[in-house]
N, C-alpha and C. Protein backbone atom coordinates (compact mmCIF):
# COMPACT_ATOMS: atom_id res chain seq x y z
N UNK A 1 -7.55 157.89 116.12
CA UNK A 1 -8.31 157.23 117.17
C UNK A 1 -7.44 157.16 118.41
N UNK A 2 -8.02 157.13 119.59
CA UNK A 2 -7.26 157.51 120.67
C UNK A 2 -7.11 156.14 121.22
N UNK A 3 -6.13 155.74 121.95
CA UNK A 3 -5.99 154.83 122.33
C UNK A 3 -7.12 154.25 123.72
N UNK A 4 -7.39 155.41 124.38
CA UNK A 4 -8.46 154.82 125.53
C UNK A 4 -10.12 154.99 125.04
N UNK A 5 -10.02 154.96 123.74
CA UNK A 5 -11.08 154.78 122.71
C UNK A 5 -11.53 153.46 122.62
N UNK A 6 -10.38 152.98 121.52
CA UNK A 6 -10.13 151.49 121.38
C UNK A 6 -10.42 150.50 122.19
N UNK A 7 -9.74 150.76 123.27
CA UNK A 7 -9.11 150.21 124.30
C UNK A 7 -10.38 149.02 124.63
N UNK A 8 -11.83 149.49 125.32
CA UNK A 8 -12.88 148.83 125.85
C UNK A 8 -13.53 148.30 124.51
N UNK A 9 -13.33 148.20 123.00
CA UNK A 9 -13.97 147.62 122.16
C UNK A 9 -13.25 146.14 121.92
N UNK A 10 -11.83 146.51 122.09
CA UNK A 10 -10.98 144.97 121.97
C UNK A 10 -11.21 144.40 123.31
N UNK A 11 -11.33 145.19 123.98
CA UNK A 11 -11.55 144.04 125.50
C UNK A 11 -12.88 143.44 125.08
N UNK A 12 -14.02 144.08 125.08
CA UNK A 12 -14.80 143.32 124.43
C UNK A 12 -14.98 142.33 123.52
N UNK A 13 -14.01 142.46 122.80
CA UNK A 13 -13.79 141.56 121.35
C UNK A 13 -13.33 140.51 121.78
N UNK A 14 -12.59 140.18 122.74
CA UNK A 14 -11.40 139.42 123.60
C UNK A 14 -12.27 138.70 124.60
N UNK A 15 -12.83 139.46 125.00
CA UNK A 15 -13.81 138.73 126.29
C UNK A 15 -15.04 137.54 125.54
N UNK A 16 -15.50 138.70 124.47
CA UNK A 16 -16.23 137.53 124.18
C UNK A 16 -15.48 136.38 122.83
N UNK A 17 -14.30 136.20 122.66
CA UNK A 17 -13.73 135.17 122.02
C UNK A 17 -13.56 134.37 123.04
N UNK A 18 -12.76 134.45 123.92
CA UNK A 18 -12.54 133.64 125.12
C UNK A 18 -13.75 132.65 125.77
N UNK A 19 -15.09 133.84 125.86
CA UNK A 19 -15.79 133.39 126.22
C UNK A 19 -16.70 132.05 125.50
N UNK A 20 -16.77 132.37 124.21
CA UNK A 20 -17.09 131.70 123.34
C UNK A 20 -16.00 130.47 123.30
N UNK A 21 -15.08 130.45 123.40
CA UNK A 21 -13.89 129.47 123.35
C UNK A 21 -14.44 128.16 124.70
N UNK A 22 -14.15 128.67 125.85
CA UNK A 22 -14.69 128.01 127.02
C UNK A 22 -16.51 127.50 126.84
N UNK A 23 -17.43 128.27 126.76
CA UNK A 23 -18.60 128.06 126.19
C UNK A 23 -18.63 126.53 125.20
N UNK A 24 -17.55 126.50 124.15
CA UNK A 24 -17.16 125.39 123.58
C UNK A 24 -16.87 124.23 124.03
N UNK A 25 -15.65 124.82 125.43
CA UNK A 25 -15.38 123.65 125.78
C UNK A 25 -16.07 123.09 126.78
N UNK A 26 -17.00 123.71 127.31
CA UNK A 26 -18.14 123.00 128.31
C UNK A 26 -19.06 122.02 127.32
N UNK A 27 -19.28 122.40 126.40
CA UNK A 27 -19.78 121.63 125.50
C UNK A 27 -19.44 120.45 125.60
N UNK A 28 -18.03 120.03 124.68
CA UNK A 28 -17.12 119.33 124.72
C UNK A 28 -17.24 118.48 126.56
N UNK A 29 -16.94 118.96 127.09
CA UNK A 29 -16.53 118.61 128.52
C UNK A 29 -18.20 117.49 129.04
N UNK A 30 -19.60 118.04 128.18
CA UNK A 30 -20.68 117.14 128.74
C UNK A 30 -21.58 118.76 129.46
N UNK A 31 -21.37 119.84 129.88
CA UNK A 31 -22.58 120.45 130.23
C UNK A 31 -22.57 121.50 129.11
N UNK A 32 -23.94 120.83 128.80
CA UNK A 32 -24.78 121.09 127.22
C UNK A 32 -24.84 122.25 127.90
N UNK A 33 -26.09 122.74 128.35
CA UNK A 33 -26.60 123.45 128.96
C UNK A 33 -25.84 124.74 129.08
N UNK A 34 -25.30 124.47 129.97
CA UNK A 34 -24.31 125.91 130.38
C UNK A 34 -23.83 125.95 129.22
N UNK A 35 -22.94 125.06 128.65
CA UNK A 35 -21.95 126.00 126.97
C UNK A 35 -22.58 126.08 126.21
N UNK A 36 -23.77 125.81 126.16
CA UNK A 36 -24.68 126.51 124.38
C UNK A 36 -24.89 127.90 124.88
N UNK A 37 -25.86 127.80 125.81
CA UNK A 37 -26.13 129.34 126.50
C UNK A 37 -25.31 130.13 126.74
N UNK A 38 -24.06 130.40 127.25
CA UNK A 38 -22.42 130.40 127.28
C UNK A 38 -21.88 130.90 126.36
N UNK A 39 -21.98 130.13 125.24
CA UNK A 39 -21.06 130.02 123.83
C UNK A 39 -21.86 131.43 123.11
N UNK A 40 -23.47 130.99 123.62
CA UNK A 40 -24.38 131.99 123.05
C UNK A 40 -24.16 133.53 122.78
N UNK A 41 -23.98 133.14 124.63
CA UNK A 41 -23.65 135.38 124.96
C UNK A 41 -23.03 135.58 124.39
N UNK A 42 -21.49 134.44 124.64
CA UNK A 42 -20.22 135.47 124.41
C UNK A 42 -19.98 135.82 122.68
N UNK A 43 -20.47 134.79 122.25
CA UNK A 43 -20.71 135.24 120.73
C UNK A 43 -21.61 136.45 120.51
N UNK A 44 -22.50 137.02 121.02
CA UNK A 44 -23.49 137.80 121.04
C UNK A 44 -22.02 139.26 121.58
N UNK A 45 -21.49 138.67 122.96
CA UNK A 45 -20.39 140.28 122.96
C UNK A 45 -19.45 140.48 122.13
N UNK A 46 -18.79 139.12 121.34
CA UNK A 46 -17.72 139.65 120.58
C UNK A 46 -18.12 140.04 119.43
N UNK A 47 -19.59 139.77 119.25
CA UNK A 47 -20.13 140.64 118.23
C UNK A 47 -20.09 142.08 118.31
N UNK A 48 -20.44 142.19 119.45
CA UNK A 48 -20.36 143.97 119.90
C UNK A 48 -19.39 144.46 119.52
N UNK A 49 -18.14 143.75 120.38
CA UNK A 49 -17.34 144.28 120.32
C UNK A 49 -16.76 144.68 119.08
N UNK A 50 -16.84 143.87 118.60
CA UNK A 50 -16.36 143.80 116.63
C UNK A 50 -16.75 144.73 116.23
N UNK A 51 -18.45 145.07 116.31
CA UNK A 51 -18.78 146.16 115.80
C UNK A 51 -18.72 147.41 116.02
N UNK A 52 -18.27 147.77 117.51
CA UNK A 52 -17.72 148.74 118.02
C UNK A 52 -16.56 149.27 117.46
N UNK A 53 -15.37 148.19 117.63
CA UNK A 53 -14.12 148.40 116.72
C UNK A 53 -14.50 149.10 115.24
N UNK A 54 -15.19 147.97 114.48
CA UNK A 54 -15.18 148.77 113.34
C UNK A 54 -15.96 150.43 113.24
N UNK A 55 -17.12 150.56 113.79
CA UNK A 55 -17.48 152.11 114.29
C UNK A 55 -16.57 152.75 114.54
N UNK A 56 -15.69 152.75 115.49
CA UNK A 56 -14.34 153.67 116.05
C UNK A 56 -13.32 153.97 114.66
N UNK A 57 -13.62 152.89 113.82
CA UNK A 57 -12.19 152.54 113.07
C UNK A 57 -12.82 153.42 111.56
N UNK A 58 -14.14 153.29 111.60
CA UNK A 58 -15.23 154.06 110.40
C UNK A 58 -15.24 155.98 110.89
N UNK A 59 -15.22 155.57 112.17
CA UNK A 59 -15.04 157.18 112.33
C UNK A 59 -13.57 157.60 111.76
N UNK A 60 -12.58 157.13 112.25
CA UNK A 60 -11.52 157.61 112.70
C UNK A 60 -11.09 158.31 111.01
N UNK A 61 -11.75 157.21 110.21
CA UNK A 61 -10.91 157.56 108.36
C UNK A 61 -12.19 158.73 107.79
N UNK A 62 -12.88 158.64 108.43
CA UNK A 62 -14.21 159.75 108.04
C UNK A 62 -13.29 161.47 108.77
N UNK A 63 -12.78 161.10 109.87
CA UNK A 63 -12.34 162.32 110.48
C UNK A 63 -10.97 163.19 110.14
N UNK A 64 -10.31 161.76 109.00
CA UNK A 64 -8.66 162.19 108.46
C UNK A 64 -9.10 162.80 107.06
């Protein structure tokens, strides 16, 4: 697997942990609103991303 493969699935993976992290803490902080919806997406991208990773990572042992 090539490295500028990878590369945009962990950013994804990353973006939406983070995002989900903060999403939390708006919660926490009193605006419901924004961090459920918030917490929502970014859980929704680091899903992607996850599953992207593992696709890349399913090819890569299919191709050795």
């Amino acid at each position: 697997m090539d490295k500028k493969e990878k590369s945009p699935a962990k950013m994804t993976l990353t973006f939406g942990i983070i995002g989900f992290l903060a999403g939390i803490g708006l919660l926490l902080g009193g605006n419901i609103l924004i961090g459920s919806f918030g917490s929502i997406a970014s859980a929704g991208l680091a899903y992607k991303g996850y599953k992207d990773l593992k696709e890349l990572k399913n090819s890569e042992d299919k191709n050795t």
